[in-house]
Protein backbone atom coordinates (compact mmCIF):
# COMPACT_ATOMS: atom_id res chain seq x y z
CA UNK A 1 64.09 -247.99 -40.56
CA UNK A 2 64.03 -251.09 -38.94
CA UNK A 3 60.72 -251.66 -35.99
CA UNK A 4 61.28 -253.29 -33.03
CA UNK A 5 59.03 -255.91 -31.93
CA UNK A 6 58.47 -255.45 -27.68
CA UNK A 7 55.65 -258.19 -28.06
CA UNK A 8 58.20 -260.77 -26.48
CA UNK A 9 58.77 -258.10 -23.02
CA UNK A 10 55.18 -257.87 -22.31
CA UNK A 11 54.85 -260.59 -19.73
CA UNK A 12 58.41 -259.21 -18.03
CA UNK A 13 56.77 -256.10 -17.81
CA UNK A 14 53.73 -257.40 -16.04
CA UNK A 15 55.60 -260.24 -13.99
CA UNK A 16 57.46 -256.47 -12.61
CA UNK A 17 54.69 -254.64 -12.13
CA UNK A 18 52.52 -257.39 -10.23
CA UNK A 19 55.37 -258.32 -7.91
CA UNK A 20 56.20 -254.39 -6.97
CA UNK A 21 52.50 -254.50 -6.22
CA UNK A 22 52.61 -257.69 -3.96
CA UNK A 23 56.16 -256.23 -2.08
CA UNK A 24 54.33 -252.69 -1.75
CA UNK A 25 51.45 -254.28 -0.36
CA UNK A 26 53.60 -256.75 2.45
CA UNK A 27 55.67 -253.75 3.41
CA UNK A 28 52.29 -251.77 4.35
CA UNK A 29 51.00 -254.98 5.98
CA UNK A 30 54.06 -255.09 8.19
CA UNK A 31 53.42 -251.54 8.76
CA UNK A 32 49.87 -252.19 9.90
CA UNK A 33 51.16 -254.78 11.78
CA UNK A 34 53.55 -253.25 13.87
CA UNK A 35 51.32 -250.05 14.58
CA UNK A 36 48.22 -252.55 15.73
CA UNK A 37 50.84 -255.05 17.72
CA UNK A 38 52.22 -252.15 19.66
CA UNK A 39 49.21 -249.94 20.56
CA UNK A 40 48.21 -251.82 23.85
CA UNK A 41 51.98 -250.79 25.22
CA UNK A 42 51.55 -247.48 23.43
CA UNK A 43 48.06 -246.95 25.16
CA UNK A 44 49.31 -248.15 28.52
CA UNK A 45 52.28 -245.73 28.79
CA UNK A 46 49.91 -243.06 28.07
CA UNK A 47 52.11 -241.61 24.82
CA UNK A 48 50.92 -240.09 21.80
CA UNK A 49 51.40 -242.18 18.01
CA UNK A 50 54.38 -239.42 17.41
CA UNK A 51 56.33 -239.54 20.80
CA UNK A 52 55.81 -243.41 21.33
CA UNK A 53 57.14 -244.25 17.85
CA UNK A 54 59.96 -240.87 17.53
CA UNK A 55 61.36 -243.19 20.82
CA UNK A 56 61.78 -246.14 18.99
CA UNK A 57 63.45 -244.66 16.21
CA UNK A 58 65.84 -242.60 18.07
CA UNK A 59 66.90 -246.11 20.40
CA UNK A 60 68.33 -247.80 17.62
């Protein structure tokens, strides 16, 4: 039975792995980012997290 060698994948593997990390951890920053940018409008309409944001989804 012939073994095969995965020694040369490695780094592909981890290259993967650390760029899924970086994208997963942008995606929550733009998150962040658009819960913290619109809470002064949110606020000043006087709507809760769920309404202000179920009103945005259903515009588009």
């Amino acid at each position: 039975m012939a073994s095969v060698d995965l020694t040369p994948i490695i780094p592909v593997v981890i290259a993967f792995f650390v760029l899924a990390a970086i994208a997963g951890l942008l995606a929550v920053a733009a998150v962040v980012d658009l819960v913290v940018s619109s809470r002064r409008t949110r606020l000043a309409s006087r709507q809760s997290v769920r309404t202000y944001y179920r009103g945005l989804s259903l515009s588009h």
